[in-house]
PDB file of N, CA and C in Angstrom:
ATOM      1  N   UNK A   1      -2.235  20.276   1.078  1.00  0.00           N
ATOM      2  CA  UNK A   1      -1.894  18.894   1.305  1.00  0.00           C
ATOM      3  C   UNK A   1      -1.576  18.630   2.778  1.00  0.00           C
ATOM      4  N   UNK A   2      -1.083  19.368   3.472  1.00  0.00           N
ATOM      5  CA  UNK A   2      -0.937  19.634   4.823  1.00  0.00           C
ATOM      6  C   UNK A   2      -2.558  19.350   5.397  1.00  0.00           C
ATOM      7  N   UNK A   3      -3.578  19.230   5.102  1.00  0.00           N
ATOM      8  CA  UNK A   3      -4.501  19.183   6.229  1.00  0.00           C
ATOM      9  C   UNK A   3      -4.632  17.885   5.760  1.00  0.00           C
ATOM     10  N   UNK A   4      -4.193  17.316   4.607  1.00  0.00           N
ATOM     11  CA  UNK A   4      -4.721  15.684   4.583  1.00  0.00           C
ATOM     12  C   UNK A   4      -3.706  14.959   5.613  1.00  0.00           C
ATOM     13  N   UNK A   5      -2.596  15.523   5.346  1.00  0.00           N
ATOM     14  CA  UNK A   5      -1.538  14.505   6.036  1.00  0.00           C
ATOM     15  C   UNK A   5      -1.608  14.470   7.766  1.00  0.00           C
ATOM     16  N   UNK A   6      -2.086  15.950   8.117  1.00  0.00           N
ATOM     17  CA  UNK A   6      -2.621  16.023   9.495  1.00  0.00           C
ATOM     18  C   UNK A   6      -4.040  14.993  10.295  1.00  0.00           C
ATOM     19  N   UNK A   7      -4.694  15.022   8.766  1.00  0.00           N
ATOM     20  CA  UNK A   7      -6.182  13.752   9.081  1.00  0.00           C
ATOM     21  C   UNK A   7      -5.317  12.496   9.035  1.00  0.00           C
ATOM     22  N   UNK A   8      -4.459  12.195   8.244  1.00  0.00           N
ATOM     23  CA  UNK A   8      -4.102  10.701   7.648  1.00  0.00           C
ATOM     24  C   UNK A   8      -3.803  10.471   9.566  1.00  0.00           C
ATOM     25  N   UNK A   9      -2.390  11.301   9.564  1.00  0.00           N
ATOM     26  CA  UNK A   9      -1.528  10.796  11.063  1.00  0.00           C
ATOM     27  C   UNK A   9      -3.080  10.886  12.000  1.00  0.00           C
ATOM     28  N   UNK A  10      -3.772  12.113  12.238  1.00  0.00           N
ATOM     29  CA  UNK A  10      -4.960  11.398  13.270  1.00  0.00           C
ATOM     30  C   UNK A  10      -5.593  10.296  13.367  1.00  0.00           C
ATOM     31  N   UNK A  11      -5.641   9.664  11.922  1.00  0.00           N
ATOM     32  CA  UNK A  11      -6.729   8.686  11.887  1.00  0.00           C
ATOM     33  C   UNK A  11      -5.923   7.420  12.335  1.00  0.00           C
ATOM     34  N   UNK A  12      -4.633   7.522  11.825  1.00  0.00           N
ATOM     35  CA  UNK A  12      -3.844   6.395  12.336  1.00  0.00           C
ATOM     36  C   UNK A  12      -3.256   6.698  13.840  1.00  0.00           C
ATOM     37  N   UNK A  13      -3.352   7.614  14.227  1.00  0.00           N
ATOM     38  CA  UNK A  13      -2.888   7.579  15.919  1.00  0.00           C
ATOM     39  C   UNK A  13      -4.312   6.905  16.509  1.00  0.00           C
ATOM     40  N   UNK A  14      -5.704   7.589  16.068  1.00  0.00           N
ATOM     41  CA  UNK A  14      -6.468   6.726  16.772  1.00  0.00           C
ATOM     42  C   UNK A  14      -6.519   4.989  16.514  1.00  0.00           C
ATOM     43  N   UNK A  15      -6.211   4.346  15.403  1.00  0.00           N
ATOM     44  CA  UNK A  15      -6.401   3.418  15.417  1.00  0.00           C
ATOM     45  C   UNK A  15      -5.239   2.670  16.074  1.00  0.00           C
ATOM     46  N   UNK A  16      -4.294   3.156  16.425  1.00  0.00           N
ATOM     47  CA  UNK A  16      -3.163   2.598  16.492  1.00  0.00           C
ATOM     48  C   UNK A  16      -3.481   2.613  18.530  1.00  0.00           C
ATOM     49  N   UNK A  17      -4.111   3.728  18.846  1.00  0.00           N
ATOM     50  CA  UNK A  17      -3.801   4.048  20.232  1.00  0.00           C
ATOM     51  C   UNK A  17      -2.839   4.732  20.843  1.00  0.00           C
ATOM     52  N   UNK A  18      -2.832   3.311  21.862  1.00  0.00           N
ATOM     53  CA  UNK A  18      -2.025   3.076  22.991  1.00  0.00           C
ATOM     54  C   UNK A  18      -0.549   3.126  22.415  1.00  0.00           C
ATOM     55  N   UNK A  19      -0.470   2.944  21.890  1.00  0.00           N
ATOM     56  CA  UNK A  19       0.819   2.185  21.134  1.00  0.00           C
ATOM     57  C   UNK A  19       1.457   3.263  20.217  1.00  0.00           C
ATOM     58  N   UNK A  20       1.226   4.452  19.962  1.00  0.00           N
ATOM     59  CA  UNK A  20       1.314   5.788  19.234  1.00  0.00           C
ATOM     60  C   UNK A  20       2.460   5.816  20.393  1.00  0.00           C
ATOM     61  N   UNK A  21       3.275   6.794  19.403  1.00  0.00           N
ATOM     62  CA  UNK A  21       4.298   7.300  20.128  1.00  0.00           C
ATOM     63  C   UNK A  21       5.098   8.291  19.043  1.00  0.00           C
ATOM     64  N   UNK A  22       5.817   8.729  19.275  1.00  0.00           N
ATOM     65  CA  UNK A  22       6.646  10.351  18.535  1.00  0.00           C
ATOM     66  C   UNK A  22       7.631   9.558  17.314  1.00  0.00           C
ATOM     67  N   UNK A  23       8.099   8.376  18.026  1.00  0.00           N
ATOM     68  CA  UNK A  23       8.717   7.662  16.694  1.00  0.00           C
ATOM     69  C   UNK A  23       7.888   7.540  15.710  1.00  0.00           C
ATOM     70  N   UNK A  24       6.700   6.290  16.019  1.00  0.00           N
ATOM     71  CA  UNK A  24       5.662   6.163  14.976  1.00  0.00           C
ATOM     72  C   UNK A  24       5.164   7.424  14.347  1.00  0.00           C
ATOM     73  N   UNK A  25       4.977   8.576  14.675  1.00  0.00           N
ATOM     74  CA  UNK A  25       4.217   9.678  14.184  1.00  0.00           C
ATOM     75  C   UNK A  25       5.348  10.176  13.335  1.00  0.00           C
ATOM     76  N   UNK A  26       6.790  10.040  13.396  1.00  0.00           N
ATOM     77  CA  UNK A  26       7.819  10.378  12.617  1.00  0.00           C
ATOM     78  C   UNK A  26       7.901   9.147  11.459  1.00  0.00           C
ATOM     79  N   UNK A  27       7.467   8.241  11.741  1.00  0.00           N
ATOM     80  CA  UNK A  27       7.799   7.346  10.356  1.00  0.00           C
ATOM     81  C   UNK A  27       6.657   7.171   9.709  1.00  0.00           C
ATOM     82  N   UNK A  28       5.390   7.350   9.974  1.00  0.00           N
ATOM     83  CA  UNK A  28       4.249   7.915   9.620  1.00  0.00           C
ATOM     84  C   UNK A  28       4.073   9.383   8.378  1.00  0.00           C
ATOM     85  N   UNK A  29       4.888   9.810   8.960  1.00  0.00           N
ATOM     86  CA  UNK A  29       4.919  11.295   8.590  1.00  0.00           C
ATOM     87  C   UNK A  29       5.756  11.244   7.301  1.00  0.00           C
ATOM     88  N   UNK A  30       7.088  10.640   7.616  1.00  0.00           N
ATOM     89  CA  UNK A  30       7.779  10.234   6.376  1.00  0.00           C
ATOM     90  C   UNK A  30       7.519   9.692   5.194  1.00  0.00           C
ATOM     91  N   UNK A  31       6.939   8.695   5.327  1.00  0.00           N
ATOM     92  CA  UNK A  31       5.839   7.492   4.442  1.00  0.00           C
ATOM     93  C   UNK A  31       4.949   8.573   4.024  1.00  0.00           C
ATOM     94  N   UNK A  32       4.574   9.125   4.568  1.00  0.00           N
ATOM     95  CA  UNK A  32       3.291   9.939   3.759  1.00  0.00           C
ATOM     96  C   UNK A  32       3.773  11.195   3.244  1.00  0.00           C
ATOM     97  N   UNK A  33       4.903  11.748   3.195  1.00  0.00           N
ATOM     98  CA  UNK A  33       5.560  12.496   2.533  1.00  0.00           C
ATOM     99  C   UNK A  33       6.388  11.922   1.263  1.00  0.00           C
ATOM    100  N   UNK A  34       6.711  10.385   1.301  1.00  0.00           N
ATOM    101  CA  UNK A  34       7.718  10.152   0.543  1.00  0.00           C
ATOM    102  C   UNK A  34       6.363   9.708  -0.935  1.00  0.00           C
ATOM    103  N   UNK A  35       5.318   9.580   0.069  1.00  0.00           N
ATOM    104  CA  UNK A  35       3.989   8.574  -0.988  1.00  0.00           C
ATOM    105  C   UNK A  35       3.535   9.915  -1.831  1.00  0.00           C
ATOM    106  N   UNK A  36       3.187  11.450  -1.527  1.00  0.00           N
ATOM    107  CA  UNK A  36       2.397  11.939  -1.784  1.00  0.00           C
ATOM    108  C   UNK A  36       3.718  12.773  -2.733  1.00  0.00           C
ATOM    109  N   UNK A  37       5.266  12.675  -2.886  1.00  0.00           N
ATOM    110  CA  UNK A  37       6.383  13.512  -3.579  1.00  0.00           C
ATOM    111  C   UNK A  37       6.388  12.728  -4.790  1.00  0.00           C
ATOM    112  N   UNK A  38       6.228  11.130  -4.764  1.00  0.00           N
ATOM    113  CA  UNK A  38       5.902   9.931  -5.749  1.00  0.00           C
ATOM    114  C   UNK A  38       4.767  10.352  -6.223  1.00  0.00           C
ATOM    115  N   UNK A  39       3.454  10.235  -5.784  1.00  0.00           N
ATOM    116  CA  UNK A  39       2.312  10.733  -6.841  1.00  0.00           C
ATOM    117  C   UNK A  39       2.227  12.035  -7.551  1.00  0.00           C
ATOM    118  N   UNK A  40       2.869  13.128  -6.889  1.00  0.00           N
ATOM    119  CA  UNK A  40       3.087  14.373  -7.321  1.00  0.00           C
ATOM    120  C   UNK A  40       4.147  14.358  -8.709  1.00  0.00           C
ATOM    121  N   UNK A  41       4.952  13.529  -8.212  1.00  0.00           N
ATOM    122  CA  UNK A  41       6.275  13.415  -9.371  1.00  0.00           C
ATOM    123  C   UNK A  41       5.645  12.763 -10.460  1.00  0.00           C
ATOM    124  N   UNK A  42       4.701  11.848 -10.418  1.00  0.00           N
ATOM    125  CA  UNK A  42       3.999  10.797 -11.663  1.00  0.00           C
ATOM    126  C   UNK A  42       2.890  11.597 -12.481  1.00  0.00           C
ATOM    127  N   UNK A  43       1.858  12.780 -11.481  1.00  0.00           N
ATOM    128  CA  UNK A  43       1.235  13.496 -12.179  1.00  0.00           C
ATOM    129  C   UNK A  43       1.802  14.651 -13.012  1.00  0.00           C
ATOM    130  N   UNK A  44       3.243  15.150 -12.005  1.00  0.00           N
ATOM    131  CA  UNK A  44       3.915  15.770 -13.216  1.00  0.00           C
ATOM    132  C   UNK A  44       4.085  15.523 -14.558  1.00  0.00           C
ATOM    133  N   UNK A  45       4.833  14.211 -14.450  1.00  0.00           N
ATOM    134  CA  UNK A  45       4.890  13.476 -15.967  1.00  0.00           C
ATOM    135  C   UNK A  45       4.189  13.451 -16.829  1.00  0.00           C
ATOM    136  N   UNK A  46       2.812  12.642 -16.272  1.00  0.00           N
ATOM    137  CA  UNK A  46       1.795  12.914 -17.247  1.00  0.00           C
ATOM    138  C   UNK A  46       1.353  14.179 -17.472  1.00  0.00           C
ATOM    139  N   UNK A  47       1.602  15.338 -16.639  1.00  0.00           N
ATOM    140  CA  UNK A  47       1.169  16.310 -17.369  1.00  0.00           C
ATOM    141  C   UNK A  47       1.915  16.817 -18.348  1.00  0.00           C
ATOM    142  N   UNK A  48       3.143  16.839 -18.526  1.00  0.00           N
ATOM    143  CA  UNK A  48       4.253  16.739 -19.433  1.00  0.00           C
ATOM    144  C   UNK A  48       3.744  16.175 -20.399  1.00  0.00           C
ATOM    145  N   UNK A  49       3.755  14.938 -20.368  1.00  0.00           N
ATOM    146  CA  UNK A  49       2.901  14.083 -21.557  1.00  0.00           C
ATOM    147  C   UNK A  49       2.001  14.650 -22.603  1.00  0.00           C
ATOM    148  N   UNK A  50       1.280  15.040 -21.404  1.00  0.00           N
ATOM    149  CA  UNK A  50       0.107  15.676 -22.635  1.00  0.00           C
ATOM    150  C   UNK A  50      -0.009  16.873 -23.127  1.00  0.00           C
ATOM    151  N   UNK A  51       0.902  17.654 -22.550  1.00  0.00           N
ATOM    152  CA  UNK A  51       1.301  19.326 -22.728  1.00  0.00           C
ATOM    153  C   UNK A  51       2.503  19.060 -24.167  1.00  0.00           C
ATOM    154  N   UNK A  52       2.558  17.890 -23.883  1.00  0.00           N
ATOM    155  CA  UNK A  52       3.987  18.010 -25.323  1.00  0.00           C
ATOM    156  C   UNK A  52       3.628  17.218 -26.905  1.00  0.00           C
TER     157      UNK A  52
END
């Protein structure tokens, strides 16, 4: 999951530019950690679901 989140932040530093900076790449980074612990936590469930 680490090489997606490394493409995600590239793709958004290039679009972003000029304007990239160490903050943005930290709240970037967060957001896409907090998004991908949420989908992980929901596929858990359902796998629960159907295992039970």
């Amino acid at each position: 999951m680490k090489v997606v989140k490394e493409a995600v932040l590239r793709t958004v530093e290039k679009g972003v530019g000029e304007k990239w900076s160490e903050e943005m790449k930290g709240a970037w980074s967060e957001a896409y950690d907090q998004l991908a612990n949420a989908i992980q936590a929901e596929m858990n469930i359902e796998a629960a679901e159907v295992h039970s």
